[in-house]
PDB file of N, CA and C in Angstrom:
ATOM      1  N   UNK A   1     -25.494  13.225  -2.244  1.00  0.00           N
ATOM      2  CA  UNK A   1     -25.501  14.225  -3.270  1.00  0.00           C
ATOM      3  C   UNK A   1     -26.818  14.127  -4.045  1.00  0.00           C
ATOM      4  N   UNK A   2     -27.221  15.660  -3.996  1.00  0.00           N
ATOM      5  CA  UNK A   2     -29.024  15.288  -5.002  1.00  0.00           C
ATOM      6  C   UNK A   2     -28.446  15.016  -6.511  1.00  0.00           C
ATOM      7  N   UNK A   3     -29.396  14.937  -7.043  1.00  0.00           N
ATOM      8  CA  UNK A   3     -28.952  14.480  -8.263  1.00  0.00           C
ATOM      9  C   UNK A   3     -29.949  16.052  -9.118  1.00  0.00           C
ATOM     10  N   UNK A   4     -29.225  16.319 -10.054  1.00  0.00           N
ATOM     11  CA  UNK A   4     -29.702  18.028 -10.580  1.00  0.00           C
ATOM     12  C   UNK A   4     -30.029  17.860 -12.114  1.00  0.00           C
ATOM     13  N   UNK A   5     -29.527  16.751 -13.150  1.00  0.00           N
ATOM     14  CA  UNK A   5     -29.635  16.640 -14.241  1.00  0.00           C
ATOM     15  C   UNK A   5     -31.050  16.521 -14.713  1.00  0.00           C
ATOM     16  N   UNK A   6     -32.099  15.909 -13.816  1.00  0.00           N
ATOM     17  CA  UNK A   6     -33.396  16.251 -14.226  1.00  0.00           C
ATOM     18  C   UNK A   6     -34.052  16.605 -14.726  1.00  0.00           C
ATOM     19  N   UNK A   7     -33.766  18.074 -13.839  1.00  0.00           N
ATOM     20  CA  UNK A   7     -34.105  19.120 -13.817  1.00  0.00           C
ATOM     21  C   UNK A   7     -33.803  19.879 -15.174  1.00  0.00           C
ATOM     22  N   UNK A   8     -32.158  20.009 -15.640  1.00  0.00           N
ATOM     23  CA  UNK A   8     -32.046  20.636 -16.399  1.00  0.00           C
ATOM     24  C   UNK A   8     -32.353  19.816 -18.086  1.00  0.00           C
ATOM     25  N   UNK A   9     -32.840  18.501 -18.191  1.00  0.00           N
ATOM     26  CA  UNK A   9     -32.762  18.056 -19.139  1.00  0.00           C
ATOM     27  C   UNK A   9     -34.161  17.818 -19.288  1.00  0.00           C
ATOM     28  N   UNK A  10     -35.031  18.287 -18.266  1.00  0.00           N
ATOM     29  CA  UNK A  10     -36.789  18.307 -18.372  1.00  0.00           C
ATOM     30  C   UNK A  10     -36.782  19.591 -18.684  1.00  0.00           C
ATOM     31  N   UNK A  11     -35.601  20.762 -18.551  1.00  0.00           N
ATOM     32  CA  UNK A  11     -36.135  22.149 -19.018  1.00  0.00           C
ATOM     33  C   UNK A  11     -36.056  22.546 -20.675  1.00  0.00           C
ATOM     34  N   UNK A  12     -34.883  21.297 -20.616  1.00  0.00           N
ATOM     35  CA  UNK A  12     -34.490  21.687 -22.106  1.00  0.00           C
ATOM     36  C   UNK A  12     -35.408  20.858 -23.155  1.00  0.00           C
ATOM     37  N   UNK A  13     -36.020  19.811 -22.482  1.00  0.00           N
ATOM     38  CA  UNK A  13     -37.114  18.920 -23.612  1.00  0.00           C
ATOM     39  C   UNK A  13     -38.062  19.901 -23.776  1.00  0.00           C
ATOM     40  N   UNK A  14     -38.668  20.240 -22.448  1.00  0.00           N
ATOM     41  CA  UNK A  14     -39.689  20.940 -22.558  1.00  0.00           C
ATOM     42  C   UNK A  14     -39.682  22.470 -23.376  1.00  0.00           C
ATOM     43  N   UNK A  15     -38.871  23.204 -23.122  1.00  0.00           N
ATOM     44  CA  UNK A  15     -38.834  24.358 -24.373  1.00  0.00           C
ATOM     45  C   UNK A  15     -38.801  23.965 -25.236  1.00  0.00           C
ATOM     46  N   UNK A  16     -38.254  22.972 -26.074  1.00  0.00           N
ATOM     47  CA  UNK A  16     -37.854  22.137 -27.004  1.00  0.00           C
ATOM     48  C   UNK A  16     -39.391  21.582 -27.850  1.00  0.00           C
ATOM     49  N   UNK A  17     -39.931  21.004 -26.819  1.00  0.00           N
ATOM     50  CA  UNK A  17     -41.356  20.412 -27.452  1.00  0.00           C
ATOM     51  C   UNK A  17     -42.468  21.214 -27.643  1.00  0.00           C
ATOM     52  N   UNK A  18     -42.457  22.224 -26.579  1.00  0.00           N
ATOM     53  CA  UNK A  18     -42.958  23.057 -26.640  1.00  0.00           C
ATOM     54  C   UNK A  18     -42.891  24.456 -27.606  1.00  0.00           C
ATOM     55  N   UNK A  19     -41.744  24.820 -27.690  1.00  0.00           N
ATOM     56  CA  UNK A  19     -41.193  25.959 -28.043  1.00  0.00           C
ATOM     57  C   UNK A  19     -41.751  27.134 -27.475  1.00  0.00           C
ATOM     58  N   UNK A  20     -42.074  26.943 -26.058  1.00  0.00           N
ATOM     59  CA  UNK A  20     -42.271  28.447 -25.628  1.00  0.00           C
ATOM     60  C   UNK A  20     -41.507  27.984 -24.153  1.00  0.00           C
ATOM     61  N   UNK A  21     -41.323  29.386 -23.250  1.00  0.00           N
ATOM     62  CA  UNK A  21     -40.683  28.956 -21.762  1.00  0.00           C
ATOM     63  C   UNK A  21     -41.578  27.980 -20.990  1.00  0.00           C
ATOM     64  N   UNK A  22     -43.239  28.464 -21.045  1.00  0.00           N
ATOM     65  CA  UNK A  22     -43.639  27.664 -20.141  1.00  0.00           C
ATOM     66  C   UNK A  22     -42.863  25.926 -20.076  1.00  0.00           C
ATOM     67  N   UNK A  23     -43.161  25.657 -21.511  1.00  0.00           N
ATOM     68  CA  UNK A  23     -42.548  24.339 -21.656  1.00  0.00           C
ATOM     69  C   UNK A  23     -41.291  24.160 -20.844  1.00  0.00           C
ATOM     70  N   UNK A  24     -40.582  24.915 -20.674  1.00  0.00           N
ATOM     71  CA  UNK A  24     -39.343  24.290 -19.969  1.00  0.00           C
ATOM     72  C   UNK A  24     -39.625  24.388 -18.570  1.00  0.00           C
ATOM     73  N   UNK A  25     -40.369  25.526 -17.880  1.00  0.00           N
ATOM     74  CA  UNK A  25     -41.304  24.825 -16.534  1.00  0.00           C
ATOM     75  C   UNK A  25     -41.439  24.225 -15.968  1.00  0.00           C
ATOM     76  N   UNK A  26     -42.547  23.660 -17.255  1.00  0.00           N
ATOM     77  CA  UNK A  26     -43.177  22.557 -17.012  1.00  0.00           C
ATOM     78  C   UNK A  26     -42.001  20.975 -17.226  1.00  0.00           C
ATOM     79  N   UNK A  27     -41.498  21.093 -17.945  1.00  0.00           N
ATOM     80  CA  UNK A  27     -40.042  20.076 -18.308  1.00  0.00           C
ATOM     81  C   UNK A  27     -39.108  19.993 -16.824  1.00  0.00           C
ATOM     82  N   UNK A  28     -38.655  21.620 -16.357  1.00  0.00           N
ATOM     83  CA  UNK A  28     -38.269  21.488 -15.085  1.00  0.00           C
ATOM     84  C   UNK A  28     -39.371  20.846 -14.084  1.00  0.00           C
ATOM     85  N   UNK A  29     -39.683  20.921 -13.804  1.00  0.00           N
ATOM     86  CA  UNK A  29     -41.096  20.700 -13.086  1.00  0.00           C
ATOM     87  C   UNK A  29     -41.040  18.617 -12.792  1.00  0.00           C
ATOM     88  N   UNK A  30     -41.553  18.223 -14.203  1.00  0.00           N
ATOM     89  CA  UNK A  30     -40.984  17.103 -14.244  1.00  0.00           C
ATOM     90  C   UNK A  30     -40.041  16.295 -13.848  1.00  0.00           C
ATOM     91  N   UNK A  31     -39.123  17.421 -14.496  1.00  0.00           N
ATOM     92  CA  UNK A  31     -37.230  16.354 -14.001  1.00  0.00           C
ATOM     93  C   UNK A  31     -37.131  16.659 -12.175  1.00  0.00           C
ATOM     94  N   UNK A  32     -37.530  17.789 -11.477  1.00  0.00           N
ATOM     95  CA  UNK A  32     -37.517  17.824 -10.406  1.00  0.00           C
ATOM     96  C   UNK A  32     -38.115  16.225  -9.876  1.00  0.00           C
ATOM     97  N   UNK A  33     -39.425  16.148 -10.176  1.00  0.00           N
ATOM     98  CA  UNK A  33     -39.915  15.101  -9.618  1.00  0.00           C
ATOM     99  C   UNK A  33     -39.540  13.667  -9.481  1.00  0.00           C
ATOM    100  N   UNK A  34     -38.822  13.584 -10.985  1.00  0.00           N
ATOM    101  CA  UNK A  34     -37.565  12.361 -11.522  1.00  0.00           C
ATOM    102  C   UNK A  34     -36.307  12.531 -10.654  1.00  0.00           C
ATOM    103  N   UNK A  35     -36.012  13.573 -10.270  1.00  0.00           N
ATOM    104  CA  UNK A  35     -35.021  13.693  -9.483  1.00  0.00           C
ATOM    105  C   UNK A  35     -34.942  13.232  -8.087  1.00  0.00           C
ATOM    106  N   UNK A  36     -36.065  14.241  -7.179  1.00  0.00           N
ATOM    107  CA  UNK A  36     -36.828  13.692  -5.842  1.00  0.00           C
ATOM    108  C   UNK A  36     -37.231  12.257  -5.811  1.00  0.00           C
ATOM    109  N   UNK A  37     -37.138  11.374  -6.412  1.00  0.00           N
ATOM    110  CA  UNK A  37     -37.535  10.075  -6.537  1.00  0.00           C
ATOM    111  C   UNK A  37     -39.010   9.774  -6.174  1.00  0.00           C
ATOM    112  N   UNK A  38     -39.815  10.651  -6.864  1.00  0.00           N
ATOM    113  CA  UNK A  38     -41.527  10.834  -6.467  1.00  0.00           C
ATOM    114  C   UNK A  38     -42.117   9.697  -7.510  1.00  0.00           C
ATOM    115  N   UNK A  39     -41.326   9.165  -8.749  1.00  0.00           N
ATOM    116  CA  UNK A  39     -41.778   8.793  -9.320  1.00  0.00           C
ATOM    117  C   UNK A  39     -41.244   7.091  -9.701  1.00  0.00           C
ATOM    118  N   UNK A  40     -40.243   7.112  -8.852  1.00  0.00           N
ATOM    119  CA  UNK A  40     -39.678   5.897  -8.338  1.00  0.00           C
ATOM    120  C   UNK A  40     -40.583   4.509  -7.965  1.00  0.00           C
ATOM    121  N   UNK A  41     -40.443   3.462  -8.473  1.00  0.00           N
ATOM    122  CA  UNK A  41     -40.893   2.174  -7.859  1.00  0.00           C
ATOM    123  C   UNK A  41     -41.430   2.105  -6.318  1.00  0.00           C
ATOM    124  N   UNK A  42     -42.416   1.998  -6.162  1.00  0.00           N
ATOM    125  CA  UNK A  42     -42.856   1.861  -4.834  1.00  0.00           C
ATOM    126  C   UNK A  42     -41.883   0.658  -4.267  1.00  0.00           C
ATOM    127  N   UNK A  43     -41.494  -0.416  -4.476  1.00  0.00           N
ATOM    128  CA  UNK A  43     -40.479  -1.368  -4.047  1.00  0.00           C
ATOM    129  C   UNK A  43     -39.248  -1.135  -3.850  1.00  0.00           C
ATOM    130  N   UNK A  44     -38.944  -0.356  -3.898  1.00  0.00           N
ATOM    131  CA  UNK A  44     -37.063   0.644  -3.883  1.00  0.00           C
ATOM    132  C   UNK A  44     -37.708   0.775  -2.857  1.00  0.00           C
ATOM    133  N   UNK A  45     -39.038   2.017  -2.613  1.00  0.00           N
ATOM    134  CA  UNK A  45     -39.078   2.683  -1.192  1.00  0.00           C
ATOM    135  C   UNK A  45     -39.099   1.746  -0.053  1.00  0.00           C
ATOM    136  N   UNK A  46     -39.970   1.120  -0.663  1.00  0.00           N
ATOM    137  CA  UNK A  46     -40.167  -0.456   0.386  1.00  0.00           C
ATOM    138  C   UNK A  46     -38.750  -1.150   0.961  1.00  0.00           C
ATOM    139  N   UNK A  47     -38.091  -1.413  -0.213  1.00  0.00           N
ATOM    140  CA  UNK A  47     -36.322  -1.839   0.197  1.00  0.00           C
ATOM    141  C   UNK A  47     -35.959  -0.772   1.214  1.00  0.00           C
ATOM    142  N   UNK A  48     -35.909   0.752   0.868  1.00  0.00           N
ATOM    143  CA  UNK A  48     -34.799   1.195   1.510  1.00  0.00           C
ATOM    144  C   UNK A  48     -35.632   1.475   3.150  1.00  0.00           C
ATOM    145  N   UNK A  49     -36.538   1.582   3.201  1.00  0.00           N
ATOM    146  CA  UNK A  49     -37.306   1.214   4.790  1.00  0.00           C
ATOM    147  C   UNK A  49     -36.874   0.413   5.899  1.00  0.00           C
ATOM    148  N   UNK A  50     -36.008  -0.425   5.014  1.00  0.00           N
ATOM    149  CA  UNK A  50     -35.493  -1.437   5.936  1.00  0.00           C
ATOM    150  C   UNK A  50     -33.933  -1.410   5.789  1.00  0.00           C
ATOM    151  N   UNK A  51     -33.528  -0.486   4.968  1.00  0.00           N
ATOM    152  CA  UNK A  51     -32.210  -0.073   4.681  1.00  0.00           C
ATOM    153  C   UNK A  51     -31.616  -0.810   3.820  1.00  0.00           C
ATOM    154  N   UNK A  52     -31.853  -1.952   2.997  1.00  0.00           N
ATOM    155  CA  UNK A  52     -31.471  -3.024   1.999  1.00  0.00           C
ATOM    156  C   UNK A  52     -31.871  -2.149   0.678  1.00  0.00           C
ATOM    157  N   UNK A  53     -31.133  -2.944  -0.545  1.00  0.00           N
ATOM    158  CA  UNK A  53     -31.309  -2.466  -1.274  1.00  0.00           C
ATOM    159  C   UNK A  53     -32.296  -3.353  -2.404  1.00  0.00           C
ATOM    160  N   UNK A  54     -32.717  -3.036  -3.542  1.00  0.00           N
ATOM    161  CA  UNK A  54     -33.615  -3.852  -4.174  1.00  0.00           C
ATOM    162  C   UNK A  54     -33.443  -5.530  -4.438  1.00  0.00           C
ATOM    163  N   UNK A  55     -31.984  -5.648  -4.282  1.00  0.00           N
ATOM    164  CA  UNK A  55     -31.532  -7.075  -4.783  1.00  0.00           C
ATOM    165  C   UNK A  55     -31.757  -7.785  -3.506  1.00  0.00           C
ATOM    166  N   UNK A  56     -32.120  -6.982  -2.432  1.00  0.00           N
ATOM    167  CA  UNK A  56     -31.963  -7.800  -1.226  1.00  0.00           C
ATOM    168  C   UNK A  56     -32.916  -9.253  -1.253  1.00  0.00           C
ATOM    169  N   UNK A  57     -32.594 -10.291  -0.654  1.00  0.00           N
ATOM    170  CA  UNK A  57     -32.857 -11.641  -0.564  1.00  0.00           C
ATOM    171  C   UNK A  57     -34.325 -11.327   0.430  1.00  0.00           C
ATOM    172  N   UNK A  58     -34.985 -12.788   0.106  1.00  0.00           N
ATOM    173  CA  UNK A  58     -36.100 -13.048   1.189  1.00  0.00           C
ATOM    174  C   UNK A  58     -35.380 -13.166   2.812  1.00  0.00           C
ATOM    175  N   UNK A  59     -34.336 -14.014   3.212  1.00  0.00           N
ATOM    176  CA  UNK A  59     -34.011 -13.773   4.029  1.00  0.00           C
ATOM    177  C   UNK A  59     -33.466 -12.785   4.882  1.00  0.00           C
ATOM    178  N   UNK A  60     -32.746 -11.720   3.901  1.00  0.00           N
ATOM    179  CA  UNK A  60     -32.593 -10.606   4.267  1.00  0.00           C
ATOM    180  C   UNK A  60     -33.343  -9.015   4.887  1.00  0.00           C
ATOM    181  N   UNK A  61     -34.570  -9.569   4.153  1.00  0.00           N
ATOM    182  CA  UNK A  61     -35.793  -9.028   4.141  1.00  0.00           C
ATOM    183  C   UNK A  61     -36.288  -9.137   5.449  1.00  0.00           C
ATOM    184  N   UNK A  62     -36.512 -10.580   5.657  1.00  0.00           N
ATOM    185  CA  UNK A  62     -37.173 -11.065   6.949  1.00  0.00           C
ATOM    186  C   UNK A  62     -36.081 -10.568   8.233  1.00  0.00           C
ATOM    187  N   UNK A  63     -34.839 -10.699   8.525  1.00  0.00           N
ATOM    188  CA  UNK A  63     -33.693 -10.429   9.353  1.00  0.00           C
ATOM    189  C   UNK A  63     -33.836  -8.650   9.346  1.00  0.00           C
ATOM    190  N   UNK A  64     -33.831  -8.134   8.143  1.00  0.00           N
ATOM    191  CA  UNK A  64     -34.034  -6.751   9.050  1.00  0.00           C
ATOM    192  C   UNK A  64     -35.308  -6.577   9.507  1.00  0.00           C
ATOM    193  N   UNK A  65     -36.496  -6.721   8.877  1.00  0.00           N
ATOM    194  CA  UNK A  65     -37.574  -6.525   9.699  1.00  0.00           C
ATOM    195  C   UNK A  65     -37.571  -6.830  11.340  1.00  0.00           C
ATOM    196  N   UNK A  66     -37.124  -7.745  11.585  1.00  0.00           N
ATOM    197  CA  UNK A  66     -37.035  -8.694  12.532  1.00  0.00           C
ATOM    198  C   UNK A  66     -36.613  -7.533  13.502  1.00  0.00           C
ATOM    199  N   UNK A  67     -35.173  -7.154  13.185  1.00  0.00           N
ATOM    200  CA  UNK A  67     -34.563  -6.668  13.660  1.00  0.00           C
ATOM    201  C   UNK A  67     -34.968  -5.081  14.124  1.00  0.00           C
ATOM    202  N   UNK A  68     -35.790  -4.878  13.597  1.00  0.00           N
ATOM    203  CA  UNK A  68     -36.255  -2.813  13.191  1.00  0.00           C
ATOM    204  C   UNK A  68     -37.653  -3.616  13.910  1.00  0.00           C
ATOM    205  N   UNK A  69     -38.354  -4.308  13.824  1.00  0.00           N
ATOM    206  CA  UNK A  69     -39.567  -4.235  14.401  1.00  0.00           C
ATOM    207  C   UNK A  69     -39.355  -4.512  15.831  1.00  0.00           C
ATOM    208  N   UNK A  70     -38.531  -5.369  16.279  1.00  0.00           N
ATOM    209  CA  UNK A  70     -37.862  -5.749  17.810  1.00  0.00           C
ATOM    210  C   UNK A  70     -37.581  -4.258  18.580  1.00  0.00           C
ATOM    211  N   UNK A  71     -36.997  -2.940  17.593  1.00  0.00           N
ATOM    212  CA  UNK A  71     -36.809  -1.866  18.332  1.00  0.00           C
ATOM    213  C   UNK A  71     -37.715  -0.871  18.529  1.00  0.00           C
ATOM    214  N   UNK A  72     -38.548  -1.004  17.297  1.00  0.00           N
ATOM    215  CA  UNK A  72     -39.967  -0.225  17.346  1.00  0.00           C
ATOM    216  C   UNK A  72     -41.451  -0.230  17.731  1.00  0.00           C
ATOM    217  N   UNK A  73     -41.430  -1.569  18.110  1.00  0.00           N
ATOM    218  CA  UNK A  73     -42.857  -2.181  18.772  1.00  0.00           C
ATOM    219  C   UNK A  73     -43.189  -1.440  19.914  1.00  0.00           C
ATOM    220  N   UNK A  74     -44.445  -0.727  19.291  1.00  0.00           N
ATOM    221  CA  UNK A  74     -44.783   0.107  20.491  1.00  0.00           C
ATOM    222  C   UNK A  74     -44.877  -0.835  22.358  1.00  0.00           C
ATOM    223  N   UNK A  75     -44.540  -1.781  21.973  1.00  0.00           N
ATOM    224  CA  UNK A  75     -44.600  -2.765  23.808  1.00  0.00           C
ATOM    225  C   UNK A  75     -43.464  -2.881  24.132  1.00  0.00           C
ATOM    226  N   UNK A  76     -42.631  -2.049  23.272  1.00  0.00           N
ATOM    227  CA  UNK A  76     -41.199  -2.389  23.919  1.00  0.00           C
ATOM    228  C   UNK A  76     -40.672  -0.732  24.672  1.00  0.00           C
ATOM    229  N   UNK A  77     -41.687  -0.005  23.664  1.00  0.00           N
ATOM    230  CA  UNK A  77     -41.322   1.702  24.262  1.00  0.00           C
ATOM    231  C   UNK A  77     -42.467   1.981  25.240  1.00  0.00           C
ATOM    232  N   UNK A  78     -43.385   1.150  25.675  1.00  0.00           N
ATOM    233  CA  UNK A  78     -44.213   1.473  26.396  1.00  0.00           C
ATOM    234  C   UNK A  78     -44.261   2.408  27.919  1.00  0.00           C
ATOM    235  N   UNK A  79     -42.639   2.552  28.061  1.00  0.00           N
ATOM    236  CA  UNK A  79     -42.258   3.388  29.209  1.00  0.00           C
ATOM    237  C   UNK A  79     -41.886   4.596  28.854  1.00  0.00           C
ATOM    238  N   UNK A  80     -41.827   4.775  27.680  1.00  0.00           N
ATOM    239  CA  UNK A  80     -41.075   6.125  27.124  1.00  0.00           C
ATOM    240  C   UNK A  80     -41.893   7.039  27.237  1.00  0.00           C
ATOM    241  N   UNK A  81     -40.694   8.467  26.809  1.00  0.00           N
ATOM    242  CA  UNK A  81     -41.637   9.201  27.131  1.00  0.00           C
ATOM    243  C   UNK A  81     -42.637   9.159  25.740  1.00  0.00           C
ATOM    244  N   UNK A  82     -44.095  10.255  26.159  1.00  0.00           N
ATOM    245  CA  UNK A  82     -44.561   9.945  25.034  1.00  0.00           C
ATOM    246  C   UNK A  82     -44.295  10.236  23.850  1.00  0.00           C
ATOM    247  N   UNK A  83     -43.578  11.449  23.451  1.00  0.00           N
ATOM    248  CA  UNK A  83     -43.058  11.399  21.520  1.00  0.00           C
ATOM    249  C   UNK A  83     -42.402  10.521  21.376  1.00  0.00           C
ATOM    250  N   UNK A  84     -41.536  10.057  22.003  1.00  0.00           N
ATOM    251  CA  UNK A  84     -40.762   8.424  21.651  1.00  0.00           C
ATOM    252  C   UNK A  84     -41.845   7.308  21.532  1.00  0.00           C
ATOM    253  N   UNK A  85     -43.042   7.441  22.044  1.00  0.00           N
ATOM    254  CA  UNK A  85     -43.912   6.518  22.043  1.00  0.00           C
ATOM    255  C   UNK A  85     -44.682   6.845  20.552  1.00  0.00           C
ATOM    256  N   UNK A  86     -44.918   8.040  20.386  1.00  0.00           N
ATOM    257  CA  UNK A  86     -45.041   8.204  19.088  1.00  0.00           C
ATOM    258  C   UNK A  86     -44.248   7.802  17.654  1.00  0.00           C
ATOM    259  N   UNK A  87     -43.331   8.253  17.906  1.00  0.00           N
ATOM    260  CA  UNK A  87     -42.401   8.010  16.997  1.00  0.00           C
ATOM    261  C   UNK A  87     -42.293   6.386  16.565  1.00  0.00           C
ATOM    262  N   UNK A  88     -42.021   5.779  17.510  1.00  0.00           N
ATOM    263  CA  UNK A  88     -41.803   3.947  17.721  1.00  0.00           C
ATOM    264  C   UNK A  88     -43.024   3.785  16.911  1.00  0.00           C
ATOM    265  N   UNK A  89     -44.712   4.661  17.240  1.00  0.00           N
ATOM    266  CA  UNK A  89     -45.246   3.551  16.704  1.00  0.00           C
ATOM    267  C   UNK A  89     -45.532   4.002  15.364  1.00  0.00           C
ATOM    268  N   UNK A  90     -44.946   5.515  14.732  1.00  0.00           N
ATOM    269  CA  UNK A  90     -45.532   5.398  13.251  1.00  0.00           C
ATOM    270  C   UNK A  90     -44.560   4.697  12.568  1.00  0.00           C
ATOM    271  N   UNK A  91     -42.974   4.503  13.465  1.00  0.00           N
ATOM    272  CA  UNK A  91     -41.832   3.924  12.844  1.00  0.00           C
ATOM    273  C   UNK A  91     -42.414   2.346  12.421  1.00  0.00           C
ATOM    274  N   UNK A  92     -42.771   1.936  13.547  1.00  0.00           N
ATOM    275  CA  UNK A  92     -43.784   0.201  13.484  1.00  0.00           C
ATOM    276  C   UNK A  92     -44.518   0.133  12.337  1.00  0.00           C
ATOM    277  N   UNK A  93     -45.489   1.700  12.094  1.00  0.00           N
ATOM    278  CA  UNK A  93     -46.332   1.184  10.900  1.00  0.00           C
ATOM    279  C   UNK A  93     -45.616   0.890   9.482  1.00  0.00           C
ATOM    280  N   UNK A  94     -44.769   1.991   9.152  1.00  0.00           N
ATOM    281  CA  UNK A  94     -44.168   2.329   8.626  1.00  0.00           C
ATOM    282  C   UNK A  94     -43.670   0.601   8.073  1.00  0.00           C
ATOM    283  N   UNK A  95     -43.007  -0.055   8.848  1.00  0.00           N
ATOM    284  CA  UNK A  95     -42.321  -0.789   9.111  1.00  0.00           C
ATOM    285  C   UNK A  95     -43.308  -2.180   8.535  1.00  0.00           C
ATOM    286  N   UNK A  96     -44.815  -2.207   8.920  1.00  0.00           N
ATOM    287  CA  UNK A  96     -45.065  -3.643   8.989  1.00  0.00           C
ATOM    288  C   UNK A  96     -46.178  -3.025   7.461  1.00  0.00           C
ATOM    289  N   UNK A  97     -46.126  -1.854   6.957  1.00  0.00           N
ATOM    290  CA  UNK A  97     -46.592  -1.469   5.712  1.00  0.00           C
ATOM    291  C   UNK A  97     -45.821  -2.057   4.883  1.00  0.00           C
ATOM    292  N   UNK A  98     -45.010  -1.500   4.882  1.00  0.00           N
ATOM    293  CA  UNK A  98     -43.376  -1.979   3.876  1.00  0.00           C
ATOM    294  C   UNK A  98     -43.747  -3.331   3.540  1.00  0.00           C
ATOM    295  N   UNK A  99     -43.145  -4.138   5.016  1.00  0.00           N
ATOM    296  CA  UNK A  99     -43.060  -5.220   4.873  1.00  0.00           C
ATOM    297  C   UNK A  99     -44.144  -6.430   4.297  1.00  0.00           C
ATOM    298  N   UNK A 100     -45.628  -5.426   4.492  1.00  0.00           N
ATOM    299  CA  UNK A 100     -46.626  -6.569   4.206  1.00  0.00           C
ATOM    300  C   UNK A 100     -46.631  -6.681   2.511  1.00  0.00           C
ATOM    301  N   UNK A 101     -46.325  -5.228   1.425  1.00  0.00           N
ATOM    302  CA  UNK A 101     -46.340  -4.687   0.577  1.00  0.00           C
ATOM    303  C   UNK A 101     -45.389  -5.737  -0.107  1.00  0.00           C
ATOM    304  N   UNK A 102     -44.088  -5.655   1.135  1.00  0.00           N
ATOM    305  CA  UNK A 102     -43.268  -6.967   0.222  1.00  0.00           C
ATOM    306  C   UNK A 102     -43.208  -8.233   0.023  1.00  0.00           C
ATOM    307  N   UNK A 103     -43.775  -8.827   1.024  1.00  0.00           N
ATOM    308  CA  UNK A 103     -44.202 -10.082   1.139  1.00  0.00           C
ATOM    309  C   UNK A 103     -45.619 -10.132  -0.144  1.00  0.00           C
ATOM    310  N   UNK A 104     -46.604  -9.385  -0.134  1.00  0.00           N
ATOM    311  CA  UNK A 104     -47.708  -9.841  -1.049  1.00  0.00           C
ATOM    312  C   UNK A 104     -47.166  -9.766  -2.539  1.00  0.00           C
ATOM    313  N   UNK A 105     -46.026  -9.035  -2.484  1.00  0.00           N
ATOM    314  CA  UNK A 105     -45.153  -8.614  -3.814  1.00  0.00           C
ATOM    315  C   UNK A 105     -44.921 -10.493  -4.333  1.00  0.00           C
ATOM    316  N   UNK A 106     -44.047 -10.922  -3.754  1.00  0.00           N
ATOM    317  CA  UNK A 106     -43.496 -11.790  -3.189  1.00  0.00           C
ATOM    318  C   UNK A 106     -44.283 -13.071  -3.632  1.00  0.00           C
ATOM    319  N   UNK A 107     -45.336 -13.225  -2.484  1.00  0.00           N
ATOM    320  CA  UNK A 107     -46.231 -13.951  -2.996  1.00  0.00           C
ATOM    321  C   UNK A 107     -47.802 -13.873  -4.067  1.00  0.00           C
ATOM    322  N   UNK A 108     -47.425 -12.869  -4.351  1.00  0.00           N
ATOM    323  CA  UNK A 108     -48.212 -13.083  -5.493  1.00  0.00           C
ATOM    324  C   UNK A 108     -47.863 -13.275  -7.032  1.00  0.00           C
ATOM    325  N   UNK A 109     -46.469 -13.251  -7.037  1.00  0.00           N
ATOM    326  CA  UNK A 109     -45.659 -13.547  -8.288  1.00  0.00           C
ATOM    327  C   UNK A 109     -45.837 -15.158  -8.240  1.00  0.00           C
ATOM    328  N   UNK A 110     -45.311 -15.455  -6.630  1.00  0.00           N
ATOM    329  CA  UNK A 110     -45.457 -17.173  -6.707  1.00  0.00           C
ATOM    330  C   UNK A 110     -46.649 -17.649  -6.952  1.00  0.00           C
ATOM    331  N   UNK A 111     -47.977 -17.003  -6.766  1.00  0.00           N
ATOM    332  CA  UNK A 111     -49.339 -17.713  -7.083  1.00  0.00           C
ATOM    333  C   UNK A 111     -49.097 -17.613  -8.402  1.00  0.00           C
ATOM    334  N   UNK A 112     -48.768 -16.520  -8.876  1.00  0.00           N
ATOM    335  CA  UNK A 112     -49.430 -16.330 -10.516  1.00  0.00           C
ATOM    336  C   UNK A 112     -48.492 -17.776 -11.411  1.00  0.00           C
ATOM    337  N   UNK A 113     -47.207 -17.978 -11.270  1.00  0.00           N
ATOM    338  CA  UNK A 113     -46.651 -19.103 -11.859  1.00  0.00           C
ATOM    339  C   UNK A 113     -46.926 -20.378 -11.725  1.00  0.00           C
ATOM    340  N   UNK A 114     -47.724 -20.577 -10.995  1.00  0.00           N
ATOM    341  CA  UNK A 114     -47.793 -22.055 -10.286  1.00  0.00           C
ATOM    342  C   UNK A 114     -49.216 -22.513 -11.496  1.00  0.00           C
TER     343      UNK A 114
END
């Protein structure tokens, strides 16, 4: 289910602050984007890539990768046809982007405390 409140509560700030329509527009405009999750944590997106959710564990992390990169490695579709060969390998990038994004996440919290 999308989520619609956004929308209507960026239309109503925005006339509101504004006091003309554009403002609510532009307010819709906004909450759309709050809505679409455009403005969301890059690390949610990163989580749900691998289908886990933000609380997910280091080990959990590592086990789906594991698991999603084992099916998408372009050397494993190397017989396919070729849009499947495509697909596998932007799925791969996709895949070892995420994952590098989370790991440096990861370890760079641990450098900074030490």
């Amino acid at each position: 289910m999308q989520r619609w409140y956004g929308k209507l509560l960026g239309f109503i700030a925005g006339w509101l602050l504004l006091r003309h329509p554009a403002g609510g527009v532009i307010g819709a405009i906004i909450g759309h984007a709050f809505d679409a999750g455009w403005l969301a944590p890059r690390s949610h997106k990163d989580h749900a890539v691998f289908g886990l959710g933000p609380d997910a564990s280091r080990e959990e992390i590592d086990q789906a990768y594991r698991k999603l990169i084992s099916q998408y490695h372009p050397d494993r579709v190397a017989n396919a046809a070729p849009e499947l060969r495509e697909q596998a390998e932007v799925r791969a990038a996709e895949l070892n982007a995420a994952y590098d994004r989370l790991r440096r996440g990861r370890d760079g919290r641990k450098r900074r405390r030490r």
